[in-house]
N, C-alpha and C. Protein backbone atom coordinates (compact mmCIF):
# COMPACT_ATOMS: atom_id res chain seq x y z
N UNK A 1 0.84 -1.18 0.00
CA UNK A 1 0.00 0.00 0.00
C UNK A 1 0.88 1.25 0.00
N UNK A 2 0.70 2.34 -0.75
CA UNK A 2 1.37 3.53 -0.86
C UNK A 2 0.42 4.47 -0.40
N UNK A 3 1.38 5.33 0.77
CA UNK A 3 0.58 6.63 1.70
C UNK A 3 0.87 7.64 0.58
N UNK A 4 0.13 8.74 1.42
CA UNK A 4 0.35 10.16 0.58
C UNK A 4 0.68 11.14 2.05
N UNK A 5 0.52 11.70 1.59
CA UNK A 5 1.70 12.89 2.53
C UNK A 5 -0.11 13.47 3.18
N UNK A 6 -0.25 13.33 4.55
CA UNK A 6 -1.45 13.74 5.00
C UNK A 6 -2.06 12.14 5.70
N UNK A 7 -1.96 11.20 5.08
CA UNK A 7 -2.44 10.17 5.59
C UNK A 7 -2.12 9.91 7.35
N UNK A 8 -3.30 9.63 7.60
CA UNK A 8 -3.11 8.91 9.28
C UNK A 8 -2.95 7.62 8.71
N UNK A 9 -1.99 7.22 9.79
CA UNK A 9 -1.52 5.79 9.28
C UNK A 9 -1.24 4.98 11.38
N UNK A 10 -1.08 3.88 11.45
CA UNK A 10 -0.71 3.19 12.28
C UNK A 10 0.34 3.00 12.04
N UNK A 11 2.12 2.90 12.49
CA UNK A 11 2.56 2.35 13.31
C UNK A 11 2.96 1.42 14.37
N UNK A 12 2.80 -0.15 14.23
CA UNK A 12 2.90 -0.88 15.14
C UNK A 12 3.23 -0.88 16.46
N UNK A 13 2.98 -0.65 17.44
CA UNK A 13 3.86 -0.70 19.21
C UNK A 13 3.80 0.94 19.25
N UNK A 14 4.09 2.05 18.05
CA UNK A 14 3.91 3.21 18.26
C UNK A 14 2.71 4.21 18.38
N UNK A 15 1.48 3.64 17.39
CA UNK A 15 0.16 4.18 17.52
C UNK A 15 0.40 4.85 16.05
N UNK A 16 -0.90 6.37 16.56
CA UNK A 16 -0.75 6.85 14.97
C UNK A 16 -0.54 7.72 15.05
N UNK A 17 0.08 8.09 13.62
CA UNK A 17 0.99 8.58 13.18
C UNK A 17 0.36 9.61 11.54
N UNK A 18 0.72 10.35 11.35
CA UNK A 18 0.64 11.10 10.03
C UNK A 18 1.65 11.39 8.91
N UNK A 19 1.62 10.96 7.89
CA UNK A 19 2.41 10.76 6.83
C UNK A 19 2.97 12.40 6.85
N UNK A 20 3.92 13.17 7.02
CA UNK A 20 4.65 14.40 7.09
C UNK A 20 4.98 15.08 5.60
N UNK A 21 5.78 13.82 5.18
CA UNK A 21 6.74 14.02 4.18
C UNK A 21 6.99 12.88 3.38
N UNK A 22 7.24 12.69 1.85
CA UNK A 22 7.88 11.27 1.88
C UNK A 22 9.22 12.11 0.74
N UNK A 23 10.54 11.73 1.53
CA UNK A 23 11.70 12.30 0.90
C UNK A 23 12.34 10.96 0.45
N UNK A 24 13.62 11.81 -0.59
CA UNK A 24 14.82 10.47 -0.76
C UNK A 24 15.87 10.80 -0.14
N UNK A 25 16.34 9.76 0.84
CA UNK A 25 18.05 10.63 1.76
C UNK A 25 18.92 9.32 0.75
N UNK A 26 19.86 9.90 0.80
CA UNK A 26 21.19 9.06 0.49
C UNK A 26 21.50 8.26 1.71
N UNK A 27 21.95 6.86 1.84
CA UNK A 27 22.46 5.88 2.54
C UNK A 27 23.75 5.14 2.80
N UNK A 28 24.53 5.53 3.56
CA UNK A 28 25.76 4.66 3.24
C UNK A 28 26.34 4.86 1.41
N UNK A 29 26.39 6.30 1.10
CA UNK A 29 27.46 6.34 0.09
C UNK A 29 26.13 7.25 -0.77
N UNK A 30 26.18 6.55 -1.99
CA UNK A 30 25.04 6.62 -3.20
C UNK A 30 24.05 6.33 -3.51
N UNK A 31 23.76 5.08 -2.22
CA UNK A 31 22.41 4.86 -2.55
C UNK A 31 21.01 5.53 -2.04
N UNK A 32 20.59 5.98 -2.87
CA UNK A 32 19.33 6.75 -2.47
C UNK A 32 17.89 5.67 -2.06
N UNK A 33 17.32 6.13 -0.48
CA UNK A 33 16.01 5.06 -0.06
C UNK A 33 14.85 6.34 -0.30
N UNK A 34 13.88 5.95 -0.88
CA UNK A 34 12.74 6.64 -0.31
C UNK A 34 11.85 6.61 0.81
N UNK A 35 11.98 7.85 1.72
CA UNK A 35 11.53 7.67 3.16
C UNK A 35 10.17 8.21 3.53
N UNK A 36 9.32 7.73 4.43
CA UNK A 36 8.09 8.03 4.84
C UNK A 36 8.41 9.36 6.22
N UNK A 37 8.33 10.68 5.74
CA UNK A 37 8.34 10.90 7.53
C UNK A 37 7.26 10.92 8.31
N UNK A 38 7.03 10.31 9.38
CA UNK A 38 5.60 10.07 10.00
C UNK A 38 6.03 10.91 11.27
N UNK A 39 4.81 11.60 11.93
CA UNK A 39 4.86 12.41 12.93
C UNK A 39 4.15 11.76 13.80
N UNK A 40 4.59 11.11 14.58
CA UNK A 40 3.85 10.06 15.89
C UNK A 40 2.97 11.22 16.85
N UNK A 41 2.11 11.37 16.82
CA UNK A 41 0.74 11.64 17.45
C UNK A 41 1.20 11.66 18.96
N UNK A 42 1.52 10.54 19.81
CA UNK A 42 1.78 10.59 21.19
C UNK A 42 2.74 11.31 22.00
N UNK A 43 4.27 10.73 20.87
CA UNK A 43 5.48 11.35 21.31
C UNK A 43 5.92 12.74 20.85
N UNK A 44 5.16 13.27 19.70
CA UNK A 44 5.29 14.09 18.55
C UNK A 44 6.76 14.24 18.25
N UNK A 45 6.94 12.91 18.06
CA UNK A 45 8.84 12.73 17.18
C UNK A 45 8.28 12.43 16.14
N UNK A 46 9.23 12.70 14.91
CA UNK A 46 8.94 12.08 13.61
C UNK A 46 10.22 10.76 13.55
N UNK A 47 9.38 10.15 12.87
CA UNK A 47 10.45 8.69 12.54
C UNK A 47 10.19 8.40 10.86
N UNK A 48 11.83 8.12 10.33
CA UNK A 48 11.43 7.90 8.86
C UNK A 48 11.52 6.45 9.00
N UNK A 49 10.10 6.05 7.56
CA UNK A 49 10.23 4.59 7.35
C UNK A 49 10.90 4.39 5.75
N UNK A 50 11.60 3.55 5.77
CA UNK A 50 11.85 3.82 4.30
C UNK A 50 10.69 3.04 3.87
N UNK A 51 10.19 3.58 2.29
CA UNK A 51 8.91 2.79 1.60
C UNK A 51 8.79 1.36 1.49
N UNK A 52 10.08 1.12 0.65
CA UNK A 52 10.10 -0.19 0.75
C UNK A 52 10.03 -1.57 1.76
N UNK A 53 10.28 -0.50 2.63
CA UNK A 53 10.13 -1.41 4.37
C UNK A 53 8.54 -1.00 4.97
N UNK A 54 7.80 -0.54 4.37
CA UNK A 54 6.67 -0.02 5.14
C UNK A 54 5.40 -1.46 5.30
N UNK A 55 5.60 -2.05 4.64
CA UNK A 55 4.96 -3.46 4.99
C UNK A 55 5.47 -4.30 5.64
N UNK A 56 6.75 -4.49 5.68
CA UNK A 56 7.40 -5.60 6.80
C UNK A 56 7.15 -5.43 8.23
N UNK A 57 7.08 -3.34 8.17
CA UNK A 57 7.26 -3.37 9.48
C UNK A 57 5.70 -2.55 10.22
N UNK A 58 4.66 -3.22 9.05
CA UNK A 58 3.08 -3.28 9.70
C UNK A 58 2.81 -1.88 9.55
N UNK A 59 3.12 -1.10 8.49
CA UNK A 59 2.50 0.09 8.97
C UNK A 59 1.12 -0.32 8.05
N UNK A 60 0.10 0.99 8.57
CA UNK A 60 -1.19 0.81 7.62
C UNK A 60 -2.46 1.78 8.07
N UNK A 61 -3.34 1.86 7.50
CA UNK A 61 -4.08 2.66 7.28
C UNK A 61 -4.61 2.67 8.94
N UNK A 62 -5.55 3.68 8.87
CA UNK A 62 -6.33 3.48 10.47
C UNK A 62 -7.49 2.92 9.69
N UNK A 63 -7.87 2.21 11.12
CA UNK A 63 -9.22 1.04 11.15
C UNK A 63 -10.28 2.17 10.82
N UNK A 64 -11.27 1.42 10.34
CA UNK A 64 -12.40 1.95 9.72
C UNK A 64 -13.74 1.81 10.72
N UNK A 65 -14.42 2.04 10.66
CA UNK A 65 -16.04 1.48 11.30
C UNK A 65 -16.40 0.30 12.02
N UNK A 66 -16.35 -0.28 10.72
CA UNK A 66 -16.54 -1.44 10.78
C UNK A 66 -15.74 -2.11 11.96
N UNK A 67 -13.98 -1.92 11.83
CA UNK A 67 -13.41 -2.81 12.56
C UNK A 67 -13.54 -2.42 13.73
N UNK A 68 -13.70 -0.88 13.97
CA UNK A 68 -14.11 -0.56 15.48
C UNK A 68 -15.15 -1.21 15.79
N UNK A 69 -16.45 -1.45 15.37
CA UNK A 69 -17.09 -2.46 15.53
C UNK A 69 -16.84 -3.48 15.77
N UNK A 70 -15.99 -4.26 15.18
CA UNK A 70 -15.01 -5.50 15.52
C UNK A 70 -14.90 -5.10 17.19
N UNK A 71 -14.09 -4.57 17.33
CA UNK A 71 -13.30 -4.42 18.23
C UNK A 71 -14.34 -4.04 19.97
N UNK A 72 -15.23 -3.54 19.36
CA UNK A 72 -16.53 -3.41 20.49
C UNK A 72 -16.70 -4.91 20.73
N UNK A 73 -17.44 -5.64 19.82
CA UNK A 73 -17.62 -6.84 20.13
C UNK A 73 -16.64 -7.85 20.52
N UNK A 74 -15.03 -7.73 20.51
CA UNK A 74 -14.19 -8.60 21.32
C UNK A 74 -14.35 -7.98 22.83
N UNK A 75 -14.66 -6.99 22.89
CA UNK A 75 -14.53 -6.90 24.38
C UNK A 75 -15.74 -7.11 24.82
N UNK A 76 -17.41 -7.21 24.57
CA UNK A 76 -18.24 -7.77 24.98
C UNK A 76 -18.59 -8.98 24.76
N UNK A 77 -17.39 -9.98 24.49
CA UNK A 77 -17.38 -12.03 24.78
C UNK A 77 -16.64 -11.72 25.89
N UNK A 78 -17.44 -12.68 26.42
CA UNK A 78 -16.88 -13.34 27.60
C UNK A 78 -15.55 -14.12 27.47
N UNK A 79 -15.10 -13.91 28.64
CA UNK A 79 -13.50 -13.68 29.31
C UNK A 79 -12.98 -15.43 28.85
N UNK A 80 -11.98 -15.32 28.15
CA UNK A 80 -11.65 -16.67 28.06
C UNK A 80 -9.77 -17.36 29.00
N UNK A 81 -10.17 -17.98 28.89
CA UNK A 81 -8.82 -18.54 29.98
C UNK A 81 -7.24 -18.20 29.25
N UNK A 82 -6.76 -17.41 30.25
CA UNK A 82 -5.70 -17.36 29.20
C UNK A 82 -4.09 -18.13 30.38
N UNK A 83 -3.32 -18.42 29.64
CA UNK A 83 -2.42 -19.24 29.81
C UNK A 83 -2.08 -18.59 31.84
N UNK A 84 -1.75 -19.79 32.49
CA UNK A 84 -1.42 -19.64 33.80
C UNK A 84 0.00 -19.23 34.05
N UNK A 85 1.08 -19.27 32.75
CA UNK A 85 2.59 -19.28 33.07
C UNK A 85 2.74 -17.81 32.88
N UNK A 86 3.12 -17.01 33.27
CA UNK A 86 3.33 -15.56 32.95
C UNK A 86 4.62 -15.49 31.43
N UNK A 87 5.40 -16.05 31.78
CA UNK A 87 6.46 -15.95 30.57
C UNK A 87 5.90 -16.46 29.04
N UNK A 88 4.58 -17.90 29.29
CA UNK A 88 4.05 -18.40 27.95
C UNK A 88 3.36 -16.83 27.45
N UNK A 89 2.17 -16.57 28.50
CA UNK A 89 1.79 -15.50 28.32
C UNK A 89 1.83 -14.14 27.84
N UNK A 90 2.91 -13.49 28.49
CA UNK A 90 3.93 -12.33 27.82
C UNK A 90 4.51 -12.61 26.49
N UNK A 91 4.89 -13.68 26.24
CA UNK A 91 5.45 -14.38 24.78
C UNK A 91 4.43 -14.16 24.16
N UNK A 92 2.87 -14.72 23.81
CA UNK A 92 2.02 -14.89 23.67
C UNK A 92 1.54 -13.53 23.05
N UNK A 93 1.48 -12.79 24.24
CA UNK A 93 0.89 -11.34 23.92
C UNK A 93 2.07 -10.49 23.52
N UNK A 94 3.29 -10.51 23.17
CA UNK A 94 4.24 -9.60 22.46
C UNK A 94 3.97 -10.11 20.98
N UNK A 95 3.33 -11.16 20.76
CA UNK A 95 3.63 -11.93 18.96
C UNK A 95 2.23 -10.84 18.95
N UNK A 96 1.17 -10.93 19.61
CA UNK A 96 -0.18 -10.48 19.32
C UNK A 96 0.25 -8.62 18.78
N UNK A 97 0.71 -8.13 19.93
CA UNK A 97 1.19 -6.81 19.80
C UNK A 97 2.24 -6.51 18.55
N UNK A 98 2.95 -7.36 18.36
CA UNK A 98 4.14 -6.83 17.25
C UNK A 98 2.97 -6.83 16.37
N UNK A 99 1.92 -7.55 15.75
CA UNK A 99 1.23 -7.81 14.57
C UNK A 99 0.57 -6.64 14.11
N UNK A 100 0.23 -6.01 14.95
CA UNK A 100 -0.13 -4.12 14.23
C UNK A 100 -1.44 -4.43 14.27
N UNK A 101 -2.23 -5.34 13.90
CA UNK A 101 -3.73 -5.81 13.78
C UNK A 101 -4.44 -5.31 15.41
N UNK A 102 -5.31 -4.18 14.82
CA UNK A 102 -5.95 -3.58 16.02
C UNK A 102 -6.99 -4.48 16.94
N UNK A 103 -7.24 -5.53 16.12
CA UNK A 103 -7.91 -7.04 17.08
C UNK A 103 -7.33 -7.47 17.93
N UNK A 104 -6.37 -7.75 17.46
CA UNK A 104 -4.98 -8.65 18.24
C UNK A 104 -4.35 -8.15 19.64
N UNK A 105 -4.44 -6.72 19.28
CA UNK A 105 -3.92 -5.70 20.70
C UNK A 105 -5.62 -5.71 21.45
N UNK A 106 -6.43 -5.56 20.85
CA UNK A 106 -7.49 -5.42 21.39
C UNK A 106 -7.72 -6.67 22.64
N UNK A 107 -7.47 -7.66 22.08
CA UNK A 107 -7.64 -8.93 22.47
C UNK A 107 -6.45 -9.34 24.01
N UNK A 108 -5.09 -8.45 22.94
CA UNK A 108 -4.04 -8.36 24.67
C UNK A 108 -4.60 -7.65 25.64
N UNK A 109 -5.06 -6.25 25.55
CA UNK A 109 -5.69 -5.32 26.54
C UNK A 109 -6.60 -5.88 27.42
N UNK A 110 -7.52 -6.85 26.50
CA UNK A 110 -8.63 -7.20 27.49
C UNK A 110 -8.19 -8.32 27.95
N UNK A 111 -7.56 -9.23 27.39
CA UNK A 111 -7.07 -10.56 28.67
C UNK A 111 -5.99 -10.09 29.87
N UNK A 112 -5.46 -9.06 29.52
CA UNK A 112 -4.44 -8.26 30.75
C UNK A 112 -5.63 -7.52 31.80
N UNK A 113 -6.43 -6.87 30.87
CA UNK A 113 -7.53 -6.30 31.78
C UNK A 113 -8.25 -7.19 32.98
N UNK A 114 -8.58 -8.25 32.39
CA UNK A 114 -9.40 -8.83 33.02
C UNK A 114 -8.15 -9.72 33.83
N UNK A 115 -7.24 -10.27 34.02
CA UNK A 115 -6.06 -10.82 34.67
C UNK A 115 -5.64 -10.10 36.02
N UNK A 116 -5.71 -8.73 35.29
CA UNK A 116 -5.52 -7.61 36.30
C UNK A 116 -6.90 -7.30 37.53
N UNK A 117 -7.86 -8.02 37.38
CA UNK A 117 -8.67 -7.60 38.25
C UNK A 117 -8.59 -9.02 39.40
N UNK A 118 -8.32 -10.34 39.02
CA UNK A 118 -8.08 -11.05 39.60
C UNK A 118 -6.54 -10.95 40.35
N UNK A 119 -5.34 -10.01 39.69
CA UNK A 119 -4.32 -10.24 40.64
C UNK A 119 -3.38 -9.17 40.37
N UNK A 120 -2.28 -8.32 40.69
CA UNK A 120 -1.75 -7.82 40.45
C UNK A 120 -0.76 -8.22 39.41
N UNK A 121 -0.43 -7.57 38.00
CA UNK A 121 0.33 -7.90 37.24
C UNK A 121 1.53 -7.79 37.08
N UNK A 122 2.45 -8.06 36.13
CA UNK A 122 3.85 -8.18 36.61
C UNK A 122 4.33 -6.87 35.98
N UNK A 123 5.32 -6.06 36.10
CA UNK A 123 5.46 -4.72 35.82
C UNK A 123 5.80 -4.86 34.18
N UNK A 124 5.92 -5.74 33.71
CA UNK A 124 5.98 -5.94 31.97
C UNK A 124 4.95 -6.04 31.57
N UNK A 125 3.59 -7.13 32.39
CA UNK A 125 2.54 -6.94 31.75
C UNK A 125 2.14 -5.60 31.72
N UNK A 126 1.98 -4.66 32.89
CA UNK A 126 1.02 -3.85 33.49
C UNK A 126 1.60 -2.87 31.80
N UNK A 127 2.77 -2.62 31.80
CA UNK A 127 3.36 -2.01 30.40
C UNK A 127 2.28 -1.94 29.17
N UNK A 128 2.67 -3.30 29.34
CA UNK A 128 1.84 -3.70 27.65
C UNK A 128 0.70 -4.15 27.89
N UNK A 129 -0.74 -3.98 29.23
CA UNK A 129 -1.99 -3.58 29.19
C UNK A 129 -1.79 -1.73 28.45
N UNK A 130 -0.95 -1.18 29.87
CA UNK A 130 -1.28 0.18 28.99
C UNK A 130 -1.00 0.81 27.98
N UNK A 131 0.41 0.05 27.34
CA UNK A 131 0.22 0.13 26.40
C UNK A 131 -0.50 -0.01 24.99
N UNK A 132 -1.24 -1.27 24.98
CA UNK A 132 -2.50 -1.58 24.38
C UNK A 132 -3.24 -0.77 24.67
N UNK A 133 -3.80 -0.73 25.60
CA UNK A 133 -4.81 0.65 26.05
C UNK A 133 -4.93 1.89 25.34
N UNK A 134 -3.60 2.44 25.49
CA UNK A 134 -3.19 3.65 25.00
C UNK A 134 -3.45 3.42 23.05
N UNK A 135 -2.89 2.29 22.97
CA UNK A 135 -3.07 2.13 20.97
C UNK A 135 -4.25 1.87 20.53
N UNK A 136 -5.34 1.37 21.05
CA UNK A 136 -6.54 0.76 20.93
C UNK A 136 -7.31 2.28 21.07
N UNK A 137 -7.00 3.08 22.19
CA UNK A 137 -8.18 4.20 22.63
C UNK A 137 -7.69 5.32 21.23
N UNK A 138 -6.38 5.15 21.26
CA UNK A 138 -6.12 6.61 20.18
C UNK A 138 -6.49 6.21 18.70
N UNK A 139 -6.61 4.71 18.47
CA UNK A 139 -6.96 4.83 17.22
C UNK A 139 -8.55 4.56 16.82
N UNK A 140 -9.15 4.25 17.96
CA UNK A 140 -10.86 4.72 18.24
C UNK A 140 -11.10 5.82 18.21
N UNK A 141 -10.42 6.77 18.93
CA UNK A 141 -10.73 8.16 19.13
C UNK A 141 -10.97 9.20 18.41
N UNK A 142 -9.62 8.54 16.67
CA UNK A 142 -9.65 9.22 16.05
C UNK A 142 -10.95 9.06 14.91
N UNK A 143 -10.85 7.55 14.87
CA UNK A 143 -11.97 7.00 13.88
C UNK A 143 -13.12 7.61 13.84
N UNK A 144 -13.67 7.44 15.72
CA UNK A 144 -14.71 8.04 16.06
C UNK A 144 -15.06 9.64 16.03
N UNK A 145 -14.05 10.07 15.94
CA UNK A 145 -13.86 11.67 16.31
C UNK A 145 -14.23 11.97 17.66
N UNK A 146 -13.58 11.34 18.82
CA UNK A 146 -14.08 11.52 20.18
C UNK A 146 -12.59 11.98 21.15
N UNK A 147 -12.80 12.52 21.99
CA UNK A 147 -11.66 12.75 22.85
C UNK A 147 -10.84 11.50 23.34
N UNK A 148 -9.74 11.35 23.98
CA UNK A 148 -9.30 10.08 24.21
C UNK A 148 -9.60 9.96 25.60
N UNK A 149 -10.14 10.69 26.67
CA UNK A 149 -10.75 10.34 27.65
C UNK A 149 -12.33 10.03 27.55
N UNK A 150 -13.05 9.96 26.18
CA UNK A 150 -14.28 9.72 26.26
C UNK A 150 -14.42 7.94 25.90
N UNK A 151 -13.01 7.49 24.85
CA UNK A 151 -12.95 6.48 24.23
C UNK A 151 -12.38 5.70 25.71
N UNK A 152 -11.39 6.49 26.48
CA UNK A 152 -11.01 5.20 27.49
C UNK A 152 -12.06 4.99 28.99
N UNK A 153 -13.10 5.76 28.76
CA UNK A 153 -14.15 5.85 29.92
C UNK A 153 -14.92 4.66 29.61
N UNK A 154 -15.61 5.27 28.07
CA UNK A 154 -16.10 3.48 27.12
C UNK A 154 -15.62 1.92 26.94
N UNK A 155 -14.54 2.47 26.85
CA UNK A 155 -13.92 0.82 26.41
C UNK A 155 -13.75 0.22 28.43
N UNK A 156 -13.17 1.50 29.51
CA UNK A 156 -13.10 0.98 30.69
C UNK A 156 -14.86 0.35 31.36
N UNK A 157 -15.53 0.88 31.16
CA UNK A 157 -16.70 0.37 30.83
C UNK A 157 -17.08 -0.89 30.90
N UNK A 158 -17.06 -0.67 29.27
CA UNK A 158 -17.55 -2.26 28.70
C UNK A 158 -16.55 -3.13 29.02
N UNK A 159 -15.57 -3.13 29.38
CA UNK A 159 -14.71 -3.78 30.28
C UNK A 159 -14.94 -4.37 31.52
N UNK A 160 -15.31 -3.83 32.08
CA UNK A 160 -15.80 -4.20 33.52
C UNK A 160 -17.11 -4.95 33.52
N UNK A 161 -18.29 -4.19 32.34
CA UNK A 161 -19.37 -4.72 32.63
C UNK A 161 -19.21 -6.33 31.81
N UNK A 162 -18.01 -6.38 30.87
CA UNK A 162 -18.07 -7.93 30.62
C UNK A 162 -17.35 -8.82 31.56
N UNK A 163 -16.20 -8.04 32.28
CA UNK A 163 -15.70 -9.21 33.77
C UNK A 163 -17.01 -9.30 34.51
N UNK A 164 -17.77 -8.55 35.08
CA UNK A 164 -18.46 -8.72 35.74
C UNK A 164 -19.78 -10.16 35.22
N UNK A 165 -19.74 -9.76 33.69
CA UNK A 165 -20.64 -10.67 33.51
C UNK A 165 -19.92 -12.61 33.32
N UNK A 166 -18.99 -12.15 33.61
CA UNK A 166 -18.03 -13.62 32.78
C UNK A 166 -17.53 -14.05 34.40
N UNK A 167 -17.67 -13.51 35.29
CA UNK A 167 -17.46 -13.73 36.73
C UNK A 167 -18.40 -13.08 37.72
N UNK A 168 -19.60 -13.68 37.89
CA UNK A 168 -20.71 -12.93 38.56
C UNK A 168 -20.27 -13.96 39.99
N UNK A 169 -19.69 -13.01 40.62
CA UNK A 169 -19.65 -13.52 42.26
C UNK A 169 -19.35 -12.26 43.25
């Protein structure tokens, strides 16, 4: 897929991001790469991608409607068992997170979420709940056109009201 200069785009592990610039720098001598500059939204650093690397390393459009829709409905199923070993686990949920697929993080957030209400998490998970958190709410927020404290009030929400329903005691 080829951006244009203006595009909101995702970023994997970074969130989103806006296409700045796309320049050619010279590399190690003569060879010229063509680069994406993206202006990260959170950190407001720009990072260049070169083009040709922009699929390996998951960048892509922001989610649409629909998948926010998706993404409503993973967090209102009920809570499913997720692995008892913390290290399978963390393994588990870093493959989910590298994948850029806003399901996939969706899916880490809420099994950390709901983990987290049964026990205190380990300071790597607690990371990469909020970190998910943080990538999931900003790229709702924008879809939706809503503040990012209106998107993490919602999703904290329907969060709770599905532990509650997947553990009524």
């Amino acid at each position: 897929m080829r951006f244009k200069i203006g595009d909101k785009i995702i970023y994997p592990n970074q969130g989103v991001g806006t296409i700045k610039d796309i320049a050619i720098k010279s590399l190690g001598g003569s060879s010229k790469t063509e680069f994406y500059i993206v202006r990260l939204n959170d950190s407001e650093s720009n990072v260049m991608i070169p083009v040709s690397n922009a699929q390996n390393v998951g960048l892509r459009s922001l989610s649409n409607e629909r998948v926010v829709g998706e993404i409503y409905s993973i967090l209102e199923e009920k809570e499913e068992t997720t692995s008892a070993d913390w290290k399978v686990r963390y393994k588990s949920n870093s493959e989910r997170m590298s994948t850029g697929d806003i399901r996939e993080v969706t899916c880490v957030m809420k099994d950390l979420f709901f983990l987290n209400q049964l026990k205190d998490l380990s300071f790597r998970e607690k990371k990469m709940m909020e970190r998910a958190m943080q990538l999931v709410i900003s790229e709702i927020a924008i879809v939706e056109d809503l503040s990012f404290e209106e998107v993490e009030q919602k999703l904290e929400d329907i969060l709770l009201e599905t532990y509650k329903q997947s553990n009524p005691s």
